[in-house]
C-alpha atoms as a PDB file:
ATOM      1  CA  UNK A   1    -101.883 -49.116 -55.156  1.00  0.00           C
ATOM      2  CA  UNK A   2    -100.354 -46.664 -57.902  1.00  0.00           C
ATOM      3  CA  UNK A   3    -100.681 -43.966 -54.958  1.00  0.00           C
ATOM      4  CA  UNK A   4     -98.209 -46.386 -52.846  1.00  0.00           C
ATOM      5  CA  UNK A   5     -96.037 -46.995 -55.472  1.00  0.00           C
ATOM      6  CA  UNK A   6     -95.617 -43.347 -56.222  1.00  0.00           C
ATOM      7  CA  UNK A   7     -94.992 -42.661 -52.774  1.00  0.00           C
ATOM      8  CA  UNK A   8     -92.174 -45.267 -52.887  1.00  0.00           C
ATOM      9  CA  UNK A   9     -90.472 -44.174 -56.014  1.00  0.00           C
ATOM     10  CA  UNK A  10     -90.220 -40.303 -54.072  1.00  0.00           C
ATOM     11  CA  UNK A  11     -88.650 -41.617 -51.136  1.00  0.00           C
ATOM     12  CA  UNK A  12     -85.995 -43.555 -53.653  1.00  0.00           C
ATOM     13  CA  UNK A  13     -85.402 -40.560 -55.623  1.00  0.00           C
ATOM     14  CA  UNK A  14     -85.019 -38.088 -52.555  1.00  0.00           C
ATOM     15  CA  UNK A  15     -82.137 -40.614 -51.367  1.00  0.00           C
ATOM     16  CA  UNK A  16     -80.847 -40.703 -54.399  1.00  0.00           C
ATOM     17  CA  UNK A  17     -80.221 -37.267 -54.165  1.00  0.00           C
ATOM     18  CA  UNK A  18     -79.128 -36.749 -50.660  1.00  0.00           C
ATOM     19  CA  UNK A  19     -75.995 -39.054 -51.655  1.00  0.00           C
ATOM     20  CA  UNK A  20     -75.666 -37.577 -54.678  1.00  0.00           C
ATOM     21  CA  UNK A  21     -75.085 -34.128 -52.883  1.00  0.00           C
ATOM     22  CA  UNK A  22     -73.093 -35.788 -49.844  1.00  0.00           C
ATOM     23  CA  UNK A  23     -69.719 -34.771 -50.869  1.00  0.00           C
ATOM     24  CA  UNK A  24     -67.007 -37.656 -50.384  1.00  0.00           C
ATOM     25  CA  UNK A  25     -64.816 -37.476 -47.402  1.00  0.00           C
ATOM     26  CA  UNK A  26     -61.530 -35.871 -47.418  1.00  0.00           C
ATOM     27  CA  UNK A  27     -57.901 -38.469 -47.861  1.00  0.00           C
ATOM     28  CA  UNK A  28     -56.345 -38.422 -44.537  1.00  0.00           C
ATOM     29  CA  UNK A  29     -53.461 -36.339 -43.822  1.00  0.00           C
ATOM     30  CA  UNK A  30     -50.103 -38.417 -43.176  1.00  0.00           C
ATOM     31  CA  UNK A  31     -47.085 -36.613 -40.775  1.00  0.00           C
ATOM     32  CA  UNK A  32     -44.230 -37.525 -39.401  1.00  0.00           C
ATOM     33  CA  UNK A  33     -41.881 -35.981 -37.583  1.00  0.00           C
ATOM     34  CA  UNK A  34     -37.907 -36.048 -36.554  1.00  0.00           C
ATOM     35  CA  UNK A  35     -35.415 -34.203 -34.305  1.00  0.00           C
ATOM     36  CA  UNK A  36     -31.503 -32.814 -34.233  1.00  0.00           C
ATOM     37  CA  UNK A  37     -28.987 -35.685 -33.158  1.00  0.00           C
ATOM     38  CA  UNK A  38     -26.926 -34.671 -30.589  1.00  0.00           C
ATOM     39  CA  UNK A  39     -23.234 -34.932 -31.471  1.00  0.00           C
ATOM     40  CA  UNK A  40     -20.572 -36.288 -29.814  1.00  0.00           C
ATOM     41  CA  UNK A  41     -19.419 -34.875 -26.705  1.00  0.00           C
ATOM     42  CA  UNK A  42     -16.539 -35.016 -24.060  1.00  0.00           C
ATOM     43  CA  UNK A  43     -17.631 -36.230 -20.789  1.00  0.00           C
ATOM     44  CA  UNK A  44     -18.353 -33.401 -18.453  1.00  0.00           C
ATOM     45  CA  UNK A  45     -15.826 -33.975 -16.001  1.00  0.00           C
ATOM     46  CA  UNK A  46     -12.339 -34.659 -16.507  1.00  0.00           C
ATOM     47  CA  UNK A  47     -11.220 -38.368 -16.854  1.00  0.00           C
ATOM     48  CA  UNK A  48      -7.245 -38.614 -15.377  1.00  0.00           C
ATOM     49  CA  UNK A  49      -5.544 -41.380 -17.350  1.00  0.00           C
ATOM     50  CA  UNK A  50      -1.866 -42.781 -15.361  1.00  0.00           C
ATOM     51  CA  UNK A  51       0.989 -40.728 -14.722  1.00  0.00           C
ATOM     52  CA  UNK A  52       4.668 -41.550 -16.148  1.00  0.00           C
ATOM     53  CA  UNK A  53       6.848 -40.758 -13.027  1.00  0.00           C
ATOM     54  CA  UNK A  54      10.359 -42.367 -15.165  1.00  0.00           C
ATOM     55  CA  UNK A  55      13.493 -40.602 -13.588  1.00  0.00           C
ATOM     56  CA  UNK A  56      14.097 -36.737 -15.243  1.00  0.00           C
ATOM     57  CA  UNK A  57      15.302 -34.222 -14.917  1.00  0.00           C
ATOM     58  CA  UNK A  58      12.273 -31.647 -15.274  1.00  0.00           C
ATOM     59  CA  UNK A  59       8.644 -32.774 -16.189  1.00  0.00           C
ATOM     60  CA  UNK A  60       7.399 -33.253 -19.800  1.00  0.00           C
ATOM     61  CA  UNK A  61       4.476 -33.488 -21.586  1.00  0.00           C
ATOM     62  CA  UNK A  62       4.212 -36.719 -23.982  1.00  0.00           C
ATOM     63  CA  UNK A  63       1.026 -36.054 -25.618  1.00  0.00           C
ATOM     64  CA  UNK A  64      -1.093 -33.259 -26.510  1.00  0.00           C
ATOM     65  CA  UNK A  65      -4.053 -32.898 -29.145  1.00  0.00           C
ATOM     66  CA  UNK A  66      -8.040 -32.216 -28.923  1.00  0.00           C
ATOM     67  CA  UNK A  67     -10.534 -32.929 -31.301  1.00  0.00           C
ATOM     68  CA  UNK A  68     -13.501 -30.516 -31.712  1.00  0.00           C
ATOM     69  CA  UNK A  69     -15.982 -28.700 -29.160  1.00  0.00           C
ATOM     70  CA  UNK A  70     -19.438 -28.154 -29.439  1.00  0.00           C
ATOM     71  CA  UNK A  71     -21.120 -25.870 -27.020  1.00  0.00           C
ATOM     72  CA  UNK A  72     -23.950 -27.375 -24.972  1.00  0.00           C
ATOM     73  CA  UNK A  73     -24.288 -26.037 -21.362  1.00  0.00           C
ATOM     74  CA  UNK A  74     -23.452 -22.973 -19.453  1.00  0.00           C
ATOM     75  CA  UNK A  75     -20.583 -23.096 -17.048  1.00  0.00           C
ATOM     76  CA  UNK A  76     -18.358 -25.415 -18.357  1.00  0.00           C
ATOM     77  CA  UNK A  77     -17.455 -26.714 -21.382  1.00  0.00           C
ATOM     78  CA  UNK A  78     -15.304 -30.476 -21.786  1.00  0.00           C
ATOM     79  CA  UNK A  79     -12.977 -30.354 -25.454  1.00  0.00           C
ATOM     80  CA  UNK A  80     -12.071 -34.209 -26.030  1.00  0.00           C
ATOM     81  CA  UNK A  81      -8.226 -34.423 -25.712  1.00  0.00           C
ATOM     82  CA  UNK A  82      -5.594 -36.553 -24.858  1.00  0.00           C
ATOM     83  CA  UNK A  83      -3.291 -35.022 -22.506  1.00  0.00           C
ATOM     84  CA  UNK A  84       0.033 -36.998 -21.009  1.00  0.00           C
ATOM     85  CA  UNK A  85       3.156 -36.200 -18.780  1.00  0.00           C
ATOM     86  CA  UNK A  86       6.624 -37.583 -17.521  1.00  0.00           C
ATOM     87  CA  UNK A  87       6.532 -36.072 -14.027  1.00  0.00           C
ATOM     88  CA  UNK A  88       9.310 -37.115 -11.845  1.00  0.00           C
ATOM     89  CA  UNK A  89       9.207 -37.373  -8.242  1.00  0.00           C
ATOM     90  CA  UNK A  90       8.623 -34.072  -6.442  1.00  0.00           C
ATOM     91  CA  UNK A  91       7.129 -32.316  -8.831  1.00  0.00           C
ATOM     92  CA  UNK A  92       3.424 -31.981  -8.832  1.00  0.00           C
ATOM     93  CA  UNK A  93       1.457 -33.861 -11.706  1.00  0.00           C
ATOM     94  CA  UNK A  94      -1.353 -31.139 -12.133  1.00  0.00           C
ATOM     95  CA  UNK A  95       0.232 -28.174 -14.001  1.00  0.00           C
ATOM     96  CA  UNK A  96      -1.045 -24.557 -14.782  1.00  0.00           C
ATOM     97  CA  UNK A  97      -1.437 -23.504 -18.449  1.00  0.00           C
ATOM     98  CA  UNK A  98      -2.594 -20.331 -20.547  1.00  0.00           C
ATOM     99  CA  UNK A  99      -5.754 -20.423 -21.828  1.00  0.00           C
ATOM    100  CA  UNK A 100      -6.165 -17.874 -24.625  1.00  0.00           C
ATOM    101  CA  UNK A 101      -8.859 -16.886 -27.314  1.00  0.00           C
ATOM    102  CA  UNK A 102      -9.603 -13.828 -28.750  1.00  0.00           C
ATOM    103  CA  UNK A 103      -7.716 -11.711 -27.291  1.00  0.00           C
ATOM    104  CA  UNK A 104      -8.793 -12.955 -23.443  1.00  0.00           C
ATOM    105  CA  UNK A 105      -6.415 -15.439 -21.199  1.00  0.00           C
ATOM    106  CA  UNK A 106      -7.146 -17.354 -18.328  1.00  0.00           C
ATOM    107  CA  UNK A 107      -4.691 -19.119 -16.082  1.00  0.00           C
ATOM    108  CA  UNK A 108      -6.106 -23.243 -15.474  1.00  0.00           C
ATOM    109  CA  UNK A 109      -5.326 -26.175 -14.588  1.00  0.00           C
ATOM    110  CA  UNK A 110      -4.387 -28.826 -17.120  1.00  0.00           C
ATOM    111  CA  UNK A 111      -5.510 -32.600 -15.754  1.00  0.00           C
ATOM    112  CA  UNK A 112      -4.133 -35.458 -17.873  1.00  0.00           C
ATOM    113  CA  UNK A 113      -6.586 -37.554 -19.410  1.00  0.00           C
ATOM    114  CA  UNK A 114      -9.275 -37.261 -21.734  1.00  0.00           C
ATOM    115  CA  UNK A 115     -10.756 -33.756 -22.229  1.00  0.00           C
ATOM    116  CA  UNK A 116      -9.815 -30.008 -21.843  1.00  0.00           C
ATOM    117  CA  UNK A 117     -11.528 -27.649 -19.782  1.00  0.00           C
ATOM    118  CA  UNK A 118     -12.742 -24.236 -21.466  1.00  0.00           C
ATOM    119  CA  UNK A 119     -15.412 -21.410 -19.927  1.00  0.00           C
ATOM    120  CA  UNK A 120     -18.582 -21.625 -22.027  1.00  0.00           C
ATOM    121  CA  UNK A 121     -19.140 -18.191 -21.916  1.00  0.00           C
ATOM    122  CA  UNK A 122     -16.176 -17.257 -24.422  1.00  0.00           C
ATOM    123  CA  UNK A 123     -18.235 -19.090 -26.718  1.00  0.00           C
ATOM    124  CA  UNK A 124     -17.387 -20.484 -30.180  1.00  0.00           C
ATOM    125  CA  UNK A 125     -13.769 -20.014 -31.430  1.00  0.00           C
ATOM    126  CA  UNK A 126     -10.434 -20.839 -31.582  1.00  0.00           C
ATOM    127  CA  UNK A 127      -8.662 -21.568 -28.499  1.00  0.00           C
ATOM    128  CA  UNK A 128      -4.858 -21.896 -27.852  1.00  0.00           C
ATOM    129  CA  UNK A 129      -3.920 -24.156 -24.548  1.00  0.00           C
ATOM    130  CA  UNK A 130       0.712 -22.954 -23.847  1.00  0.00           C
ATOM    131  CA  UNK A 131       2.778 -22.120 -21.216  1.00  0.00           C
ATOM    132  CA  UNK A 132       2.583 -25.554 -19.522  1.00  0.00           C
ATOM    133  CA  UNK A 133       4.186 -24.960 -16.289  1.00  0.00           C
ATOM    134  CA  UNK A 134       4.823 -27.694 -13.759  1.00  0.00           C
ATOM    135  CA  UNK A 135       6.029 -26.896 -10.112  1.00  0.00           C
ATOM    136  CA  UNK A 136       8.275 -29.001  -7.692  1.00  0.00           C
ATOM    137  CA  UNK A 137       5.809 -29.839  -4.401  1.00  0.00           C
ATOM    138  CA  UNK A 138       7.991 -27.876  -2.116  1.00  0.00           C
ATOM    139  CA  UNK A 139       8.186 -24.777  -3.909  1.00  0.00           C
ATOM    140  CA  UNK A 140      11.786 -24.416  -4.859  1.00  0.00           C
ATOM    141  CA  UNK A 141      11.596 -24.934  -9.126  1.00  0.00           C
ATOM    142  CA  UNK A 142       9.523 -24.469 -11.894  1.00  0.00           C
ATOM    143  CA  UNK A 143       9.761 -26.056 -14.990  1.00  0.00           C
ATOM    144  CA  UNK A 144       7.636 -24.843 -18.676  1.00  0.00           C
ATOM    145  CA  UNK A 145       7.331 -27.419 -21.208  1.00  0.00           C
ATOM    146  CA  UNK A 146       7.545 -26.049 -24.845  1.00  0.00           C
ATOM    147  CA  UNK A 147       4.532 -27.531 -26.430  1.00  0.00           C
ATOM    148  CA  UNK A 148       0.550 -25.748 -27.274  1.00  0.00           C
ATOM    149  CA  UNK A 149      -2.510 -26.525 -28.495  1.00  0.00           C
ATOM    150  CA  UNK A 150      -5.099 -25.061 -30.878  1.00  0.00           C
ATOM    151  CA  UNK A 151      -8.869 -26.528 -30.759  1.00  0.00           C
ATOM    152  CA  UNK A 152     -11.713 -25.226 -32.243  1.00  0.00           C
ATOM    153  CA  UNK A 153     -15.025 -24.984 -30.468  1.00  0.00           C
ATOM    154  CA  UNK A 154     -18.470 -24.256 -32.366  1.00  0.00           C
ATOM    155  CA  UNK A 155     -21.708 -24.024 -30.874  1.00  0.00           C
ATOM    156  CA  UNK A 156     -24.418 -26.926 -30.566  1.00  0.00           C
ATOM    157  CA  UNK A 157     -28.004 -27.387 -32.419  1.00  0.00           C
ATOM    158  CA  UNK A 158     -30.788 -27.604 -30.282  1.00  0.00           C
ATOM    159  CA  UNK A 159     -31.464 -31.026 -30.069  1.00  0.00           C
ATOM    160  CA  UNK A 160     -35.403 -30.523 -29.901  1.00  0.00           C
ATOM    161  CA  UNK A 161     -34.838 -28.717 -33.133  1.00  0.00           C
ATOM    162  CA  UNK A 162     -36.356 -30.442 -36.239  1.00  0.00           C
ATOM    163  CA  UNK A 163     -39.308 -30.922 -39.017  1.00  0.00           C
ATOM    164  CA  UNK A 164     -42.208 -31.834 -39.059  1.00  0.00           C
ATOM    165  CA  UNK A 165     -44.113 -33.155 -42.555  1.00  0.00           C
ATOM    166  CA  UNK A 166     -47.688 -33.497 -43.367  1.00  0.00           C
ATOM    167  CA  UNK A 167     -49.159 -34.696 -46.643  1.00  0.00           C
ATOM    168  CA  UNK A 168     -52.753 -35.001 -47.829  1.00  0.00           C
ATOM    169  CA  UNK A 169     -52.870 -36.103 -51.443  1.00  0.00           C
ATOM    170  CA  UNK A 170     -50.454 -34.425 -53.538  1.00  0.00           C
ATOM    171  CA  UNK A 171     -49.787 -31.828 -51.085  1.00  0.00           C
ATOM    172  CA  UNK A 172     -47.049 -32.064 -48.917  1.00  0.00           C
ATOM    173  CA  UNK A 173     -46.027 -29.615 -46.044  1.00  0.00           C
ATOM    174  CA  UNK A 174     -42.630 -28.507 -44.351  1.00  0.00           C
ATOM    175  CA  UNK A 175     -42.747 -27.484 -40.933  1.00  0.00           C
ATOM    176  CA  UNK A 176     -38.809 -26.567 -39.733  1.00  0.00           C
ATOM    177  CA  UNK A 177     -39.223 -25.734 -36.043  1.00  0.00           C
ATOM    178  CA  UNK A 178     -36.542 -24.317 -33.566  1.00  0.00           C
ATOM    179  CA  UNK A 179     -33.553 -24.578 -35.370  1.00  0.00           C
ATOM    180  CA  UNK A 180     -31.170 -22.862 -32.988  1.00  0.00           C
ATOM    181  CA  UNK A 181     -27.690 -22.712 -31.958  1.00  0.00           C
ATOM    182  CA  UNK A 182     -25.933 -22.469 -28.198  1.00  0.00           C
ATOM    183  CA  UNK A 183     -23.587 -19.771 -28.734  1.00  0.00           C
ATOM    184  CA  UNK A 184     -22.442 -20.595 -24.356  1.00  0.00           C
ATOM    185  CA  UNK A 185     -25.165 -18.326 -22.687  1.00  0.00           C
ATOM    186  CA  UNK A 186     -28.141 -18.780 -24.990  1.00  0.00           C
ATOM    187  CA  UNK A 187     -30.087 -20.528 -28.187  1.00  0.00           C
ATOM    188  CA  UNK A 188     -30.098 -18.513 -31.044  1.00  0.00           C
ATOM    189  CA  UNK A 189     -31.980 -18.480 -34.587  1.00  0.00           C
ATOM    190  CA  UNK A 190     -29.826 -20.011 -37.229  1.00  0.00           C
ATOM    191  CA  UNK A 191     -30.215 -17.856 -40.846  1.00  0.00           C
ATOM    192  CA  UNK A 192     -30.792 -20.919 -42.746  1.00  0.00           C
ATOM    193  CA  UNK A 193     -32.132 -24.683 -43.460  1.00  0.00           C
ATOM    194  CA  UNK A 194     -32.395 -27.104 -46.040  1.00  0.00           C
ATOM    195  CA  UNK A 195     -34.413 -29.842 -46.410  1.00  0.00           C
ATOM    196  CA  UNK A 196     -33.224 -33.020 -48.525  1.00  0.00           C
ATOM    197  CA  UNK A 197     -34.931 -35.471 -50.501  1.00  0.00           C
ATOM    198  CA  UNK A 198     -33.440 -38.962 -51.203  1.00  0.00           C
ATOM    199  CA  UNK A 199     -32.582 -39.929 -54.690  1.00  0.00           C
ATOM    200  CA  UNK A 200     -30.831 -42.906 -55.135  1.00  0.00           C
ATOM    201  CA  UNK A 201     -28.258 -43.577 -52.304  1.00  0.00           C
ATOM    202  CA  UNK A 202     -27.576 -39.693 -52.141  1.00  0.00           C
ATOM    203  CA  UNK A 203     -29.353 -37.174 -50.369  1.00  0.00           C
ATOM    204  CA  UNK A 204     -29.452 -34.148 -52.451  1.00  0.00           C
ATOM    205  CA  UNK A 205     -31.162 -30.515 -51.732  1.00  0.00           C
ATOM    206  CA  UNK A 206     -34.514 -29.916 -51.694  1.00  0.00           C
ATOM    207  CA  UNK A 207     -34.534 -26.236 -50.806  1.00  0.00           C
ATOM    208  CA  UNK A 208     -32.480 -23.785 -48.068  1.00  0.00           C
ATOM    209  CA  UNK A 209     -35.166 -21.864 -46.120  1.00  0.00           C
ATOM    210  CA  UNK A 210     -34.625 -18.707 -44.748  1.00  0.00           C
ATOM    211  CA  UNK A 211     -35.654 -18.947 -41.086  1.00  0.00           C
ATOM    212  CA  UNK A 212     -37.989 -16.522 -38.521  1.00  0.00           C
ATOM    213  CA  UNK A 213     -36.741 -15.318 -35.315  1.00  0.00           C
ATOM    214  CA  UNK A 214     -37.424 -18.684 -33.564  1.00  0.00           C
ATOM    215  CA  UNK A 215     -35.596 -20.617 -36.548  1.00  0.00           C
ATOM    216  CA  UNK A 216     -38.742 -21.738 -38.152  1.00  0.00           C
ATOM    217  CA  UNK A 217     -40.307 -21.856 -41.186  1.00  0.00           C
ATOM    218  CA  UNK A 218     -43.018 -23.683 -43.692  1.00  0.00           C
ATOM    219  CA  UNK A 219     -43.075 -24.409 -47.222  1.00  0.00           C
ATOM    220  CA  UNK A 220     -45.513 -26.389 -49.256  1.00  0.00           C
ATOM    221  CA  UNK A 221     -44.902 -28.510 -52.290  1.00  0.00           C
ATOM    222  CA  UNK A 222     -46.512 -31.127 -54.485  1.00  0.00           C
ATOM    223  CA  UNK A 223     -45.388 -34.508 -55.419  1.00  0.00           C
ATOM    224  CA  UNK A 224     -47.315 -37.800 -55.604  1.00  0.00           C
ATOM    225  CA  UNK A 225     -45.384 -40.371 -54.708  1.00  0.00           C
ATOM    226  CA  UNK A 226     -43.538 -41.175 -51.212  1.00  0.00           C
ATOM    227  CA  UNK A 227     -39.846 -40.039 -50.333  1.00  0.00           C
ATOM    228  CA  UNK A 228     -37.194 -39.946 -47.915  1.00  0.00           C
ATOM    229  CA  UNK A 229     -36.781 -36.210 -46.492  1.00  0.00           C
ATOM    230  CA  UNK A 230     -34.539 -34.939 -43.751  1.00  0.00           C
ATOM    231  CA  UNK A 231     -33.605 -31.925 -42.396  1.00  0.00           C
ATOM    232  CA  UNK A 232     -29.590 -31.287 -42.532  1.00  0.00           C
ATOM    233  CA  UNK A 233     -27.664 -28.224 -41.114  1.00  0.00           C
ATOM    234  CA  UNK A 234     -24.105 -27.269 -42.772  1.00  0.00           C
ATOM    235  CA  UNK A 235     -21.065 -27.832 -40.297  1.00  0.00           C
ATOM    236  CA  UNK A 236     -19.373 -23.836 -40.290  1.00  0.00           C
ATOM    237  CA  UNK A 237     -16.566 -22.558 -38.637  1.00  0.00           C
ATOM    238  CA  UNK A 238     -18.881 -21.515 -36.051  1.00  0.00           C
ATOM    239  CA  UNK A 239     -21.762 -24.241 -36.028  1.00  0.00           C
ATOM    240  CA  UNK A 240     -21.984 -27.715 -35.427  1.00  0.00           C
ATOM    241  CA  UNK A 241     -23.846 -29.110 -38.084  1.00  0.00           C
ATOM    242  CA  UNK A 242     -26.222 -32.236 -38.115  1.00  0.00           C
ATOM    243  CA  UNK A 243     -29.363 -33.945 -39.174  1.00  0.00           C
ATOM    244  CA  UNK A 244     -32.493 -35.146 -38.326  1.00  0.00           C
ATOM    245  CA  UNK A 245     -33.149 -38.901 -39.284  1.00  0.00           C
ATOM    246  CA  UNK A 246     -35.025 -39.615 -42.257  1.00  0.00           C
ATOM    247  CA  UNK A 247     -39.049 -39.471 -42.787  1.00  0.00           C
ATOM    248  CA  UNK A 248     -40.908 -41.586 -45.589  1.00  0.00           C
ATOM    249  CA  UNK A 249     -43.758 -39.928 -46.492  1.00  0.00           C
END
């Protein structure tokens, strides 16, 4: 009986152990993840709006102005504008105009409607639209309105660009992946980053990374209680900026 009992209180004592020595499982890890938005863009092919054909005496333009480019696809590149003429009756409603930036000039046609129509590969920049010359159908007068137009055009985020965020615990984790830039042939590597944290009904800065080659980078910080981040990149003369949507973690 006392040999039993012995036996017994071994067995207890050796579990006792085991679970004492059993170390307790790690917290799960939380992520989440978000993406560049897309900006706004012109459509990408030309949308005519009606032509004014009131009795004149030469053609006219009666509205000209374009709102910002952003750089998204080779080829071709559609500025939002608003483009109208007063064309009378044997002259032709599609004129030619200079297309100029940096030094290089193109000859194009200007459609009325909704957009301008710029090569991609000149790339980011500020373009100048004059010399708006309409031509009567058969050929025997030419007429050039007085008005231009200067548009800027920047170059596009990679819209699979973003940041991912991990935390287990304390610890949380900033992965900025692919933050690049269409400059009209290619994505580059941006030089820079920053992450923001939501205080309040502001978003304020967390901290600017320095990005890799591939426009990545990690950081690690600690903080115990859940936030709002986001990833936001600065609007420059040369970049359109943006931001990712926010993550609660």
């Amino acid at each position: 009986m006392n040999r039993r009992i012995t036996q017994v209180a071994v067995a207890a004592a050796a579990a006792m152990a085991l679970s004492l020595a059993t170390p307790v499982s790690a917290q799960a890890a939380e992520s989440g993840s978000a993406t560049l938005q897309k900006s706004a863009t012109a459509p990408t092919v030309a949308t005519p709006s009606a032509i004014t054909r009131n009795p004149a005496a030469a053609p006219s333009v009666t509205r000209l102005s374009a709102g910002r480019g952003t750089l998204y696809y080779t080829g071709n590149t559609y500025v939002p504008a608003a483009i109208n003429y007063n064309v009378p009756d044997g002259w032709s409603s599609i004129p030619t105009a200079r297309l100029s930036k940096s030094g290089r000039t193109a000859n194009v046609d200007l459609f009325d409607g909704t957009s301008v129509r710029i090569p991609s590969a000149w790339g980011a920049g500020v373009y100048r639209v004059d010399n708006i010359t309409f031509r009567r159908y058969d050929g025997t007068a030419t007429h050039v309105a007085p008005n231009s137009l200067t548009f800027r055009v920047r170059k596009g985020l990679n819209p699979s660009g973003g940041i991912r965020i991990v935390r287990k615990g304390s610890k949380v984790t900033f992965k900025v992946q692919k933050i690049r830039a269409f400059n009209g042939a290619r994505y580059t590597a941006l030089p820079k980053a920053t992450v923001q944290v939501k205080k309040g009904k502001k978003w304020k800065t967390l901290k600017t990374v320095k990005l890799n080659k591939y426009g990545s980078r990690t950081f690690k910080i600690k903080h115990k209680s859940k936030r709002k981040y986001r990833l936001y990149i600065k609007t420059t003369t040369s970049v359109q900026g943006g931001a990712t949507g926010a993550i609660r973690i």
